[in-house]
Protein backbone atom coordinates (compact mmCIF):
# COMPACT_ATOMS: atom_id res chain seq x y z
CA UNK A 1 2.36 28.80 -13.66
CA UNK A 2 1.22 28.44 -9.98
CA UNK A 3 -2.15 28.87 -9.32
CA UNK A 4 -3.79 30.32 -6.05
CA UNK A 5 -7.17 30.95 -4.67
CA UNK A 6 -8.69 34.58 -3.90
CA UNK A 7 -9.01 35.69 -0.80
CA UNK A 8 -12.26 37.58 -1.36
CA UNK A 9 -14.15 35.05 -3.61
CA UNK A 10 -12.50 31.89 -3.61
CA UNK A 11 -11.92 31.83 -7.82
CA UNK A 12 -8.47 30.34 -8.79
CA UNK A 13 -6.51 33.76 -10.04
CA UNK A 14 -2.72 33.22 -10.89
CA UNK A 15 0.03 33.25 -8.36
CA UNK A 16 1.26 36.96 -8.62
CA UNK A 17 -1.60 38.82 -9.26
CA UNK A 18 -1.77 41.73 -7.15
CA UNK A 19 -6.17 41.99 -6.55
CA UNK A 20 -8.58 39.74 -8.18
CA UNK A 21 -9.73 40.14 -11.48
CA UNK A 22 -13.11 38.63 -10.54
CA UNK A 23 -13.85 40.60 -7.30
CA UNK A 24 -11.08 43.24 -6.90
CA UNK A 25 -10.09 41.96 -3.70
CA UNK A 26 -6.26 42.38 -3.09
CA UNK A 27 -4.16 39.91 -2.44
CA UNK A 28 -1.33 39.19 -0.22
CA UNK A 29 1.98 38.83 -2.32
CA UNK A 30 5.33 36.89 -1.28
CA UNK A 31 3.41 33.56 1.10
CA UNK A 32 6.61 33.01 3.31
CA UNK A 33 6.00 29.36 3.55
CA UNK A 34 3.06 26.89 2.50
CA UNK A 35 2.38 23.90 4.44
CA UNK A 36 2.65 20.73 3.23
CA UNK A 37 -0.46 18.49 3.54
CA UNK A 38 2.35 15.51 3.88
CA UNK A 39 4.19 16.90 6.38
CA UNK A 40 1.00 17.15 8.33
CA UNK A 41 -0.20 14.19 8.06
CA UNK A 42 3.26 12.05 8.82
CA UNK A 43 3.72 14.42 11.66
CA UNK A 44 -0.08 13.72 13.06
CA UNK A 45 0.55 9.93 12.61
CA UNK A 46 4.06 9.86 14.31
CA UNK A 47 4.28 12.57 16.53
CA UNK A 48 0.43 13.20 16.93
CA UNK A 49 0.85 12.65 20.51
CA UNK A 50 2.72 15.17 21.43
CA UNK A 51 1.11 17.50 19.23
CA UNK A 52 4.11 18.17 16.56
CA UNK A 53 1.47 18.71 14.23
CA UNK A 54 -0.49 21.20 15.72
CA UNK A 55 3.32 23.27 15.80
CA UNK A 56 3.31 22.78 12.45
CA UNK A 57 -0.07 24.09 11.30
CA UNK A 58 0.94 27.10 13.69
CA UNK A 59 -1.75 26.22 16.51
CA UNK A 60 -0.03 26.83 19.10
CA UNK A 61 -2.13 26.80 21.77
CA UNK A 62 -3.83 23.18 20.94
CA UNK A 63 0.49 22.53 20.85
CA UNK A 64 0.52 23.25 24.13
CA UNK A 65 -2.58 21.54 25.37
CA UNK A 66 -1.24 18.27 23.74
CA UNK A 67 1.71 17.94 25.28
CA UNK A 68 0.50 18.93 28.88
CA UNK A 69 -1.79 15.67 28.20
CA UNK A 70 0.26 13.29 26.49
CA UNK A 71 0.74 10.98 28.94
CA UNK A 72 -2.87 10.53 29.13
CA UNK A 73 -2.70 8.98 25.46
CA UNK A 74 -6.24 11.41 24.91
CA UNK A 75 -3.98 13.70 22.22
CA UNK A 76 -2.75 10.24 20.30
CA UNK A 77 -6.37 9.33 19.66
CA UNK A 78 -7.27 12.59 18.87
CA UNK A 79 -4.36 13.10 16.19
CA UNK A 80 -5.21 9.67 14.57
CA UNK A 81 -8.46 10.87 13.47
CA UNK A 82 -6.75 14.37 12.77
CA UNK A 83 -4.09 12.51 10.55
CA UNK A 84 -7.20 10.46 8.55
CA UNK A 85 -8.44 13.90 8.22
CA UNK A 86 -5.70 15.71 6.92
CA UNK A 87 -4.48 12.97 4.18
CA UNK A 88 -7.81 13.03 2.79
CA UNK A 89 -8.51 16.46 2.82
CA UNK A 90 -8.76 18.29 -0.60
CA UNK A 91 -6.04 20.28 -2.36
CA UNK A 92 -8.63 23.09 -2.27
CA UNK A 93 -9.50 22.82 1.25
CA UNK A 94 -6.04 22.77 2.41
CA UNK A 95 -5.10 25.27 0.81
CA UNK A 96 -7.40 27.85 2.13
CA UNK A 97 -7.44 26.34 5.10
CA UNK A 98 -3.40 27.08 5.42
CA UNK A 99 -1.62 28.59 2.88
CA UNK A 100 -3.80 31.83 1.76
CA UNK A 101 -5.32 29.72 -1.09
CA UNK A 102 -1.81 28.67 -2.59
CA UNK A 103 -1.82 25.06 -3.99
CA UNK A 104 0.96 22.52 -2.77
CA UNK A 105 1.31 19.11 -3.31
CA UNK A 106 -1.36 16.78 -2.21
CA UNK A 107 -0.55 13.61 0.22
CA UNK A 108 1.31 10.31 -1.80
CA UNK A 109 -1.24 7.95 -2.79
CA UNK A 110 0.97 5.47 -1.25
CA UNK A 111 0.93 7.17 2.25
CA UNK A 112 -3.07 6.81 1.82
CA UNK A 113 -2.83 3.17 1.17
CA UNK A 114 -0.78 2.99 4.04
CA UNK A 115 -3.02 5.00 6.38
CA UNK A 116 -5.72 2.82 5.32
CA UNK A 117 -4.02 -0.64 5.92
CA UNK A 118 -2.47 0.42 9.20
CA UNK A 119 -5.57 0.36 11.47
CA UNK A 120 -7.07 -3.08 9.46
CA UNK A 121 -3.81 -4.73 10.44
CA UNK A 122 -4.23 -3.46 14.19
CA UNK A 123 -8.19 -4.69 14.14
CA UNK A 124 -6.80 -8.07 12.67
CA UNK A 125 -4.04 -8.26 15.48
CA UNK A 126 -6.29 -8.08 17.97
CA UNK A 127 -9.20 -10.52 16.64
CA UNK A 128 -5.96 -12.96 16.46
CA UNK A 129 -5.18 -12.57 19.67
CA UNK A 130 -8.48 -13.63 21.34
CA UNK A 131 -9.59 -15.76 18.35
CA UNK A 132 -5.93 -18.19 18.72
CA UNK A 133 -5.92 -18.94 22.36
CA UNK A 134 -9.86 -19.63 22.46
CA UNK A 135 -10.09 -21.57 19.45
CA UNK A 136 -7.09 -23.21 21.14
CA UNK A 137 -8.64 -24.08 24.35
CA UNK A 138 -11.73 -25.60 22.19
CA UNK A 139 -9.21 -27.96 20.90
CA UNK A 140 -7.80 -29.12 23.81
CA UNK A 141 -11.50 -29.15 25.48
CA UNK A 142 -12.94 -31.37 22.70
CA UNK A 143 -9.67 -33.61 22.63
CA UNK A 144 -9.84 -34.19 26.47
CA UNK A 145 -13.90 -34.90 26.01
CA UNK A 146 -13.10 -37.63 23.03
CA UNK A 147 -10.52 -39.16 25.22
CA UNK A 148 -12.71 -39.75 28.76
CA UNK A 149 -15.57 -41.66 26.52
């Protein structure tokens, strides 16, 4: 027993009902396809750059507009925060937001963690990277000092 949202007042109403018993409004029957809130976000985090996921939501036009700029790297910054976005986004929300108020699966908690890890591994990269070679160079500073006195 699938449950969807109506279109006219937002109360959850079951999947086939034809108007809503709430409000009256009627309601679309037969969604061809629901978007997956998944999808979306491995498609922002992978292919965000060329704007795969903006094809997949059916925005076409911001589609377009990201792969004209890709090369720029503008359109991979803009889907990582898209991608945070979408795999934290509620059921709810997504749902009337994309699929007429149908439910579908929400995003793998384990595709959260991983969202969530990725960028504190990146920061933590970095840090290394300047923190190693100057911490080095203090070493070799303060040995050089000990051995002149």
């Amino acid at each position: 027993m699938a449950m969807v949202f109506c279109r006219g007042c937002g109360k959850e109403i079951h999947e086939t009902a034809i108007s809503c018993p709430h409000c009256g409004a009627q309601q679309t029957v037969g969604q061809t396809s629901t978007k997956s809130q998944t999808v979306a976000t491995l498609f922002a985090a992978f292919l965000g750059g060329i704007g795969i996921h903006r094809f997949y939501l059916g925005k076409n036009v911001s589609g377009v507009f990201y792969l004209l700029f890709c090369w720029t790297s503008i359109p991979s910054l803009i889907s990582f925060f898209e991608m945070l976005v979408m795999a934290f986004t509620s059921q709810q929300n997504w749902a009337r937001k994309y699929n007429n108020g149908q439910l579908s699966e929400p995003v793998h908690v384990l595709i959260k963690v991983v969202i969530l890890i990725f960028p504190t591994i990146v920061m933590i990269g970095i840090l290394a990277a300047i923190a190693i070679p100057a911490y080095q160079g203090y070493v070799l500073r303060a040995h050089s000092h000990t051995v002149q006195m």
